[in-house]
N, C-alpha and C. Protein backbone atom coordinates (compact mmCIF):
# COMPACT_ATOMS: atom_id res chain seq x y z
N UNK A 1 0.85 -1.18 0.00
CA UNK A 1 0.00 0.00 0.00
C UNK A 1 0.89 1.23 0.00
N UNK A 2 0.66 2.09 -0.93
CA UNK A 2 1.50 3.27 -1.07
C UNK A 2 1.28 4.50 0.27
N UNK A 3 2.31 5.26 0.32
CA UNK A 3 1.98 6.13 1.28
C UNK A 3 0.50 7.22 1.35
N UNK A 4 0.18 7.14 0.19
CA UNK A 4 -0.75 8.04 -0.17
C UNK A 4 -2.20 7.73 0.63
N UNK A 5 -2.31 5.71 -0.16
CA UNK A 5 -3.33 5.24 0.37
C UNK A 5 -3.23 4.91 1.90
N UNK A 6 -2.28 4.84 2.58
CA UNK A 6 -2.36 4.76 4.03
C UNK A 6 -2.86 6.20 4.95
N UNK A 7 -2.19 7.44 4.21
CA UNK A 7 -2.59 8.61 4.91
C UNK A 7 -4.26 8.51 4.61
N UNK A 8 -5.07 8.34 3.50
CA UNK A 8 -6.01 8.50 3.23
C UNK A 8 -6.92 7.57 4.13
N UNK A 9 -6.31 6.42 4.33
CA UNK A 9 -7.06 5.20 4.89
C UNK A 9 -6.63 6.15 6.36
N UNK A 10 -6.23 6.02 7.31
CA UNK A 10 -6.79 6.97 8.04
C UNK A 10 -7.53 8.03 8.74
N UNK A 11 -7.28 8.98 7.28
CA UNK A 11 -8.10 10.01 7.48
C UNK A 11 -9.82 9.63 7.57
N UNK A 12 -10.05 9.00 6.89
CA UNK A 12 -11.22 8.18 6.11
C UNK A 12 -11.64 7.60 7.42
N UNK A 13 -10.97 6.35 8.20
CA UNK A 13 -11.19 5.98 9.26
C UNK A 13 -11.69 6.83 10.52
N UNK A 14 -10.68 7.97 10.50
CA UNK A 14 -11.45 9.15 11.58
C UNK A 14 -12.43 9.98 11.36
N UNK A 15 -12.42 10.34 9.99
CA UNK A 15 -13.82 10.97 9.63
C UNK A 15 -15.16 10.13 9.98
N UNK A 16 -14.92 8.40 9.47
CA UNK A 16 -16.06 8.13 9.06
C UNK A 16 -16.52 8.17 10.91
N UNK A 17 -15.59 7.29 11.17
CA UNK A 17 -15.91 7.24 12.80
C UNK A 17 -16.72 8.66 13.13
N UNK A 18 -15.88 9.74 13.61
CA UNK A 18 -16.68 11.05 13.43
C UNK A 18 -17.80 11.33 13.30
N UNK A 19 -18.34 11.20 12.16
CA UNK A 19 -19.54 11.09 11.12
C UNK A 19 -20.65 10.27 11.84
N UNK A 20 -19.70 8.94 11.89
CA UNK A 20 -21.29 7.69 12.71
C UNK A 20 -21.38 7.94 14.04
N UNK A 21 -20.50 8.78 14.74
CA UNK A 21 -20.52 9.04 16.40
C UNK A 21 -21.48 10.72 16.60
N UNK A 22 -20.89 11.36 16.14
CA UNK A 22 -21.61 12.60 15.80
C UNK A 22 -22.58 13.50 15.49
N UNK A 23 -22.74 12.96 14.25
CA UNK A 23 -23.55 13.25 12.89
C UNK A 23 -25.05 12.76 12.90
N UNK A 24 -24.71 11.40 13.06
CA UNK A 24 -25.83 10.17 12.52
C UNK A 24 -26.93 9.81 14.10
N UNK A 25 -28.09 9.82 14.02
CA UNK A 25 -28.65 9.94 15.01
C UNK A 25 -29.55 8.21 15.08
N UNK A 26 -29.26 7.67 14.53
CA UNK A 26 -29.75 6.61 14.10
C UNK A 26 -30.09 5.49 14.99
N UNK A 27 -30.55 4.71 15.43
CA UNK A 27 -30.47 3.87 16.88
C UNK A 27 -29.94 2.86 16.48
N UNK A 28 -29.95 2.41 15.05
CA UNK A 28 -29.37 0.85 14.79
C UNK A 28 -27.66 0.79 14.99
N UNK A 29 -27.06 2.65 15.10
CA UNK A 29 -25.92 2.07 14.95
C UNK A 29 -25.18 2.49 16.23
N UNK A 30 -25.93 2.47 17.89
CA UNK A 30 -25.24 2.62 18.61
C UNK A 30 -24.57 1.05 18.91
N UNK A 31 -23.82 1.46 19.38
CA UNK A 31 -22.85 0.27 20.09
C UNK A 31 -22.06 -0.27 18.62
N UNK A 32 -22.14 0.00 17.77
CA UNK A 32 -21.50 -0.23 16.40
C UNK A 32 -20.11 0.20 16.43
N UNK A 33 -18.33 -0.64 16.09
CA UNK A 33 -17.74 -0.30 16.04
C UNK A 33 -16.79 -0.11 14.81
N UNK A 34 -16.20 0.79 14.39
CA UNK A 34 -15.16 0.94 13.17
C UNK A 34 -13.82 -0.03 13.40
N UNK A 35 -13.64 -1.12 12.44
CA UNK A 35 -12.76 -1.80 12.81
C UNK A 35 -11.26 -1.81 12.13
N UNK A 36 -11.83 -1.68 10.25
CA UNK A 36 -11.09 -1.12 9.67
C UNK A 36 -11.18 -0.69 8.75
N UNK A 37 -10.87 -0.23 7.71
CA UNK A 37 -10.81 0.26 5.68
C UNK A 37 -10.65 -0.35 5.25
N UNK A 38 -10.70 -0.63 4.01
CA UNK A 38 -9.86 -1.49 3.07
C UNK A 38 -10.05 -0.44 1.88
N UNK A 39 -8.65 -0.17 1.05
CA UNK A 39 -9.39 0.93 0.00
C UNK A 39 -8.50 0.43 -1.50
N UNK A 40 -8.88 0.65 -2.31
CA UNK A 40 -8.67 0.11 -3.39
C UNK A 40 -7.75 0.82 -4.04
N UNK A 41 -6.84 0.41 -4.59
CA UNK A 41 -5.79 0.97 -5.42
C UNK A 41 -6.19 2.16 -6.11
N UNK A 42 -6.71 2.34 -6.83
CA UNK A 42 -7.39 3.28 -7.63
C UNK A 42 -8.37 4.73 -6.61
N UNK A 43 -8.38 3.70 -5.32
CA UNK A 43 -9.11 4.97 -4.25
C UNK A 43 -10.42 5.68 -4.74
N UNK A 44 -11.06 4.30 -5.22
CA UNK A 44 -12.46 4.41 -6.09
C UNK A 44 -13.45 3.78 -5.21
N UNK A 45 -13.14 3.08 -3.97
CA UNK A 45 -13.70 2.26 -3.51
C UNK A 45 -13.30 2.27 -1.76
N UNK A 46 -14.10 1.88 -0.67
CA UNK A 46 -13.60 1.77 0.65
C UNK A 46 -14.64 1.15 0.96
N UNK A 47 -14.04 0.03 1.30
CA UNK A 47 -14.61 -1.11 2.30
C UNK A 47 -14.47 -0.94 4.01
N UNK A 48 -15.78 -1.03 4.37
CA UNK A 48 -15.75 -0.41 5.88
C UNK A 48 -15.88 -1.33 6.61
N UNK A 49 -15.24 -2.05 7.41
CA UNK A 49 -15.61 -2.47 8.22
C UNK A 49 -15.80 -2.60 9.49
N UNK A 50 -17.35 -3.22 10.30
CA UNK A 50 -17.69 -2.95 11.51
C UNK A 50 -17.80 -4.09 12.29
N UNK A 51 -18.03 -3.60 13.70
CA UNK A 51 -18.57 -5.00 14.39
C UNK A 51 -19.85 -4.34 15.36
N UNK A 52 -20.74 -5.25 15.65
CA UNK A 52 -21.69 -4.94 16.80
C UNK A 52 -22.15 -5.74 17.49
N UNK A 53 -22.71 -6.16 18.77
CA UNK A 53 -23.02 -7.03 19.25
C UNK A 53 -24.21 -8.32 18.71
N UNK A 54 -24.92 -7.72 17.97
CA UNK A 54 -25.63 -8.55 17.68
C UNK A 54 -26.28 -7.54 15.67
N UNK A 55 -25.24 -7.89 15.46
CA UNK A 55 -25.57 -7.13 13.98
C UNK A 55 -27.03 -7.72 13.22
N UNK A 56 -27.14 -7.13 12.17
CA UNK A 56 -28.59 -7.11 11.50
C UNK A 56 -28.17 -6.95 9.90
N UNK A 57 -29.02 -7.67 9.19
CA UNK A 57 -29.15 -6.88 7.84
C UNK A 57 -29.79 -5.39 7.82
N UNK A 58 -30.76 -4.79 8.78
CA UNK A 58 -31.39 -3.88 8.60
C UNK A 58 -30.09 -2.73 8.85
N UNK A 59 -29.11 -3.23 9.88
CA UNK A 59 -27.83 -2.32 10.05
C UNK A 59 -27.47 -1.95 8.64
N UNK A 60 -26.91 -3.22 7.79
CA UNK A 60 -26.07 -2.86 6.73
C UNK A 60 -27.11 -2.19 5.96
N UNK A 61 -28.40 -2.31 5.45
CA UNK A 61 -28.88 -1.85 4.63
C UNK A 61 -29.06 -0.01 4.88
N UNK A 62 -29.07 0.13 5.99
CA UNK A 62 -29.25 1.27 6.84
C UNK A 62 -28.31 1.83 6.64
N UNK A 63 -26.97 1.46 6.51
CA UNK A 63 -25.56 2.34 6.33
C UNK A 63 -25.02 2.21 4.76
N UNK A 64 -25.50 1.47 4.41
CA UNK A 64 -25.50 1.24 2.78
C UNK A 64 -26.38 2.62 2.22
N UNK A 65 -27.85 2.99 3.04
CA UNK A 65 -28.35 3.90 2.55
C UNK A 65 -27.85 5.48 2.90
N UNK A 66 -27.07 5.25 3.98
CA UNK A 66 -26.48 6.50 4.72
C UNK A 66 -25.08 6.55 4.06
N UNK A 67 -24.61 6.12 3.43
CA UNK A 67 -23.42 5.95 2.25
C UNK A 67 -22.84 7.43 1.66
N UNK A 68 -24.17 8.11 0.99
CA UNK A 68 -23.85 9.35 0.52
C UNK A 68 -23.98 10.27 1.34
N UNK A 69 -25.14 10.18 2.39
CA UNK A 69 -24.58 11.52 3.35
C UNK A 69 -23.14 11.39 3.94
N UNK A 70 -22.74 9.92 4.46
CA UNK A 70 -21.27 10.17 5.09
C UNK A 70 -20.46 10.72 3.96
N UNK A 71 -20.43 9.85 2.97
CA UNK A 71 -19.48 10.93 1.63
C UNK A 71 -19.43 12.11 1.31
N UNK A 72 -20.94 13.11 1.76
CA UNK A 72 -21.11 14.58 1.52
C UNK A 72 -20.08 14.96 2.65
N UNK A 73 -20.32 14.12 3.81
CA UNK A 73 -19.43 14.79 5.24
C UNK A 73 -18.00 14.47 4.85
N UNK A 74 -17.54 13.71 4.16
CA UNK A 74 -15.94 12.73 4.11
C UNK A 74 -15.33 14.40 3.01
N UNK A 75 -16.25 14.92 2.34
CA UNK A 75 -15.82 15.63 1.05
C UNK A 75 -15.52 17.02 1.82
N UNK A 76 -16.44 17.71 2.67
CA UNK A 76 -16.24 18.66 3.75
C UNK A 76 -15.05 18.94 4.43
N UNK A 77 -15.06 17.70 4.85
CA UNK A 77 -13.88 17.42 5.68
C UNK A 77 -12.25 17.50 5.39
N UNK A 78 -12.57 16.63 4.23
CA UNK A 78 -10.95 16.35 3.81
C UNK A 78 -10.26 16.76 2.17
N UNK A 79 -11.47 17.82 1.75
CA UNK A 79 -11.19 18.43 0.38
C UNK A 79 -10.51 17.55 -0.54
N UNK A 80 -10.83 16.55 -0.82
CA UNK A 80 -10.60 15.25 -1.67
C UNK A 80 -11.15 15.79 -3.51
N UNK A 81 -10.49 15.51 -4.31
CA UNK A 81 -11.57 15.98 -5.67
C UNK A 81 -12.16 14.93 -6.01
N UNK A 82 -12.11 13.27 -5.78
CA UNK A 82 -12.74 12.51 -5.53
C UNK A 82 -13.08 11.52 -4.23
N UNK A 83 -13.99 11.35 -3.84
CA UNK A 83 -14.44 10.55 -2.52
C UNK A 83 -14.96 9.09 -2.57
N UNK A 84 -14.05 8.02 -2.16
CA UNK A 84 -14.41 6.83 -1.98
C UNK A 84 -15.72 6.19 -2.33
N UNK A 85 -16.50 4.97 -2.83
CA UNK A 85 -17.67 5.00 -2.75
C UNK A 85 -17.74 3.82 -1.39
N UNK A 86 -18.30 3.98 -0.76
CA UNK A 86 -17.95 3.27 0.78
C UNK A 86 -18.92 2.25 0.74
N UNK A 87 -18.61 1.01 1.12
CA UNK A 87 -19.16 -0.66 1.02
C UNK A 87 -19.15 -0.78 2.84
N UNK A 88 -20.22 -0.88 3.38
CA UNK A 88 -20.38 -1.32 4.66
C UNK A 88 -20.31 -3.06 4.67
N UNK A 89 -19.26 -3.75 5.66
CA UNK A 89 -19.08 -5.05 5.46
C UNK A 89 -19.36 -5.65 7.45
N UNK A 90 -20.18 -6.56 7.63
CA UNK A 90 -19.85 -7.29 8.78
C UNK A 90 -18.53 -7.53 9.38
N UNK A 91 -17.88 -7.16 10.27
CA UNK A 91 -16.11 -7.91 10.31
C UNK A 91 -16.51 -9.09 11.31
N UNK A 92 -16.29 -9.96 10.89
CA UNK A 92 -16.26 -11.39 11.47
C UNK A 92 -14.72 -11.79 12.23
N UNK A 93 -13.96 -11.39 11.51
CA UNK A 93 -12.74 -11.14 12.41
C UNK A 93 -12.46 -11.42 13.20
N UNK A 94 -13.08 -10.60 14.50
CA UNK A 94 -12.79 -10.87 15.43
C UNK A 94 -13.24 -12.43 16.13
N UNK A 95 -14.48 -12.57 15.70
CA UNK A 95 -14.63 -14.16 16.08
C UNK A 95 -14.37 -15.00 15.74
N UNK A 96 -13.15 -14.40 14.55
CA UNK A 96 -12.52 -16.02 14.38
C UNK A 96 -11.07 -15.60 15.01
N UNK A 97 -10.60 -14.98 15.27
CA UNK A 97 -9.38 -14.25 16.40
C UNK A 97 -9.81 -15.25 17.64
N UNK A 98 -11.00 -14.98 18.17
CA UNK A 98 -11.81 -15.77 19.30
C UNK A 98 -11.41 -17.28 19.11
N UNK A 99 -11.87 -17.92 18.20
CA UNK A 99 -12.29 -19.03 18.11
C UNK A 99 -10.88 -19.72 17.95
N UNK A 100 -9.60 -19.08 16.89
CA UNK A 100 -8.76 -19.66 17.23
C UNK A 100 -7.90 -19.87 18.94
N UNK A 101 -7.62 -18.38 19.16
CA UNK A 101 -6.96 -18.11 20.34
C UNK A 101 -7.49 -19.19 21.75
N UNK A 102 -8.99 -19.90 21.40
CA UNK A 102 -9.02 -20.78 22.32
C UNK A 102 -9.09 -22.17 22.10
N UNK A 103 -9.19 -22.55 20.21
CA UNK A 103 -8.28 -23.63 20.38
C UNK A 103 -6.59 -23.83 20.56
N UNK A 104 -6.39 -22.45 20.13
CA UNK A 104 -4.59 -22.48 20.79
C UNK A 104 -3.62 -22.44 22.17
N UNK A 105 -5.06 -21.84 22.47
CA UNK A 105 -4.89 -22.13 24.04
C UNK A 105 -4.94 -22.99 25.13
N UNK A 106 -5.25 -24.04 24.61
CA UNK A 106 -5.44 -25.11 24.85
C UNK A 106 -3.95 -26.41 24.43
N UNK A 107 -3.27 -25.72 23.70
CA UNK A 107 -2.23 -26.63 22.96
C UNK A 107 -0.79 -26.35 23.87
N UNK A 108 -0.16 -27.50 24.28
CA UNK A 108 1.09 -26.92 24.78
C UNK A 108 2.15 -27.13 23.98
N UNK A 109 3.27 -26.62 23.37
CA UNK A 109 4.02 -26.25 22.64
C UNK A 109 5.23 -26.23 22.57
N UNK A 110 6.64 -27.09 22.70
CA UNK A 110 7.95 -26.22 22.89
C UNK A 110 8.43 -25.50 21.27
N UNK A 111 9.21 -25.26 21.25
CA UNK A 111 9.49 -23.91 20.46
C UNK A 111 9.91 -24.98 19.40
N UNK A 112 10.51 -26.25 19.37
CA UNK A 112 10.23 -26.89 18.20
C UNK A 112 8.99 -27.33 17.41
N UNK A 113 8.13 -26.96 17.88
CA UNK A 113 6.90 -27.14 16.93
C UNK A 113 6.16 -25.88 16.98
N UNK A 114 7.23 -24.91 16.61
CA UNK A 114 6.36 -23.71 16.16
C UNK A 114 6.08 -23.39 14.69
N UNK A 115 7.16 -24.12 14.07
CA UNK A 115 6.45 -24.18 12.63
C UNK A 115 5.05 -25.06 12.41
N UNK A 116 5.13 -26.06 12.88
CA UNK A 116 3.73 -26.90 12.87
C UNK A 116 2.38 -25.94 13.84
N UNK A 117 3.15 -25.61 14.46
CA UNK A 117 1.68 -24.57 15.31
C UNK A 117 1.48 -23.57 14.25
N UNK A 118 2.23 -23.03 13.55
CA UNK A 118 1.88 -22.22 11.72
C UNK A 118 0.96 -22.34 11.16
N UNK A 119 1.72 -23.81 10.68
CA UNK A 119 0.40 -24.37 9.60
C UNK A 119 -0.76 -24.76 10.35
N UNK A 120 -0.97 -24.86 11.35
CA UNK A 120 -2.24 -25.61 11.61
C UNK A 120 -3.05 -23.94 12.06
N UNK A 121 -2.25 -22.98 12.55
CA UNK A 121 -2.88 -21.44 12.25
C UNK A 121 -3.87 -21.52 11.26
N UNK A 122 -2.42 -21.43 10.21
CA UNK A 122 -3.43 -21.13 8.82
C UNK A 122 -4.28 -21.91 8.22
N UNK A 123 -4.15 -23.21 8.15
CA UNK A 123 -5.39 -24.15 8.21
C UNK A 123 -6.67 -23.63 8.87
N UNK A 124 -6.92 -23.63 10.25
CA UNK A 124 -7.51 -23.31 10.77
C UNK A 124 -8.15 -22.12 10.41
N UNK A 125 -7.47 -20.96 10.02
CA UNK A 125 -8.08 -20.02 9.54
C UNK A 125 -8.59 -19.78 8.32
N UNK A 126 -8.16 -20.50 7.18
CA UNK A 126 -8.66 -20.98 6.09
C UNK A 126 -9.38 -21.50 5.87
N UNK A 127 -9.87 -22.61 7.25
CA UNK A 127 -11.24 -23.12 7.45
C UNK A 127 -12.72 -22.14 7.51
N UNK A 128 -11.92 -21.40 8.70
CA UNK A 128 -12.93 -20.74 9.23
C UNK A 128 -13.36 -19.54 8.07
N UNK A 129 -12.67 -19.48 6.95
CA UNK A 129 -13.00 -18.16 5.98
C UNK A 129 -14.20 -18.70 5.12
């Protein structure tokens, strides 16, 4: 990722945060958290992702529709001559962070089988994708 797209992925990150803490009066998206960006080479595109306790389709459809007001606020903000088109995504992430960390926790280990504790990482997480 070039320096450009990292300053931007930032900025983007604190605005949007901003924006959904601030701005947005909405009830579906309290307790909703910003987890990370993902932005596309071309910086045509930003993938948002969130987590909440008990998420909804009515969430995503809800911030899918609130899309262009955050972009009117993202354009305000950060004098961009073009502005991301922003993709609200579930982050599952973290529960599979969860799900490994306590089958790994469970494993005892000496430092010769830390390559095999690797692969069975990434297995594991390859499963779970």
């Amino acid at each position: 990722m070039s320096v450009r797209q990292e300053k931007l992925k930032k900025e983007l990150f604190r605005v949007i945060k901003e924006v959904l803490t601030y701005d947005i009066s909405n009830p579906l998206i309290i307790g909703m958290e910003i987890t990370s960006l993902d932005i596309s080479r071309d910086l045509s595109h930003c993938v948002v992702y969130y987590v909440k306790k008990n998420p909804s389709e009515e969430l995503e459809a809800s911030l899918t529709k609130m899309s262009s007001f955050i972009k009117g606020k993202i354009s305000r903000r950060l004098k961009l001559r073009k502005i991301p088109n922003l993709i609200f995504k579930y982050d599952s992430r973290p529960e599979y962070v969860e799900k490994i960390d306590k089958i790994l926790g469970g494993i005892k280990y000496s430092s010769q089988d830390e390559e095999k504790l690797l692969d069975m990482y990434k297995k594991l997480d390859n499963e779970l994708k």
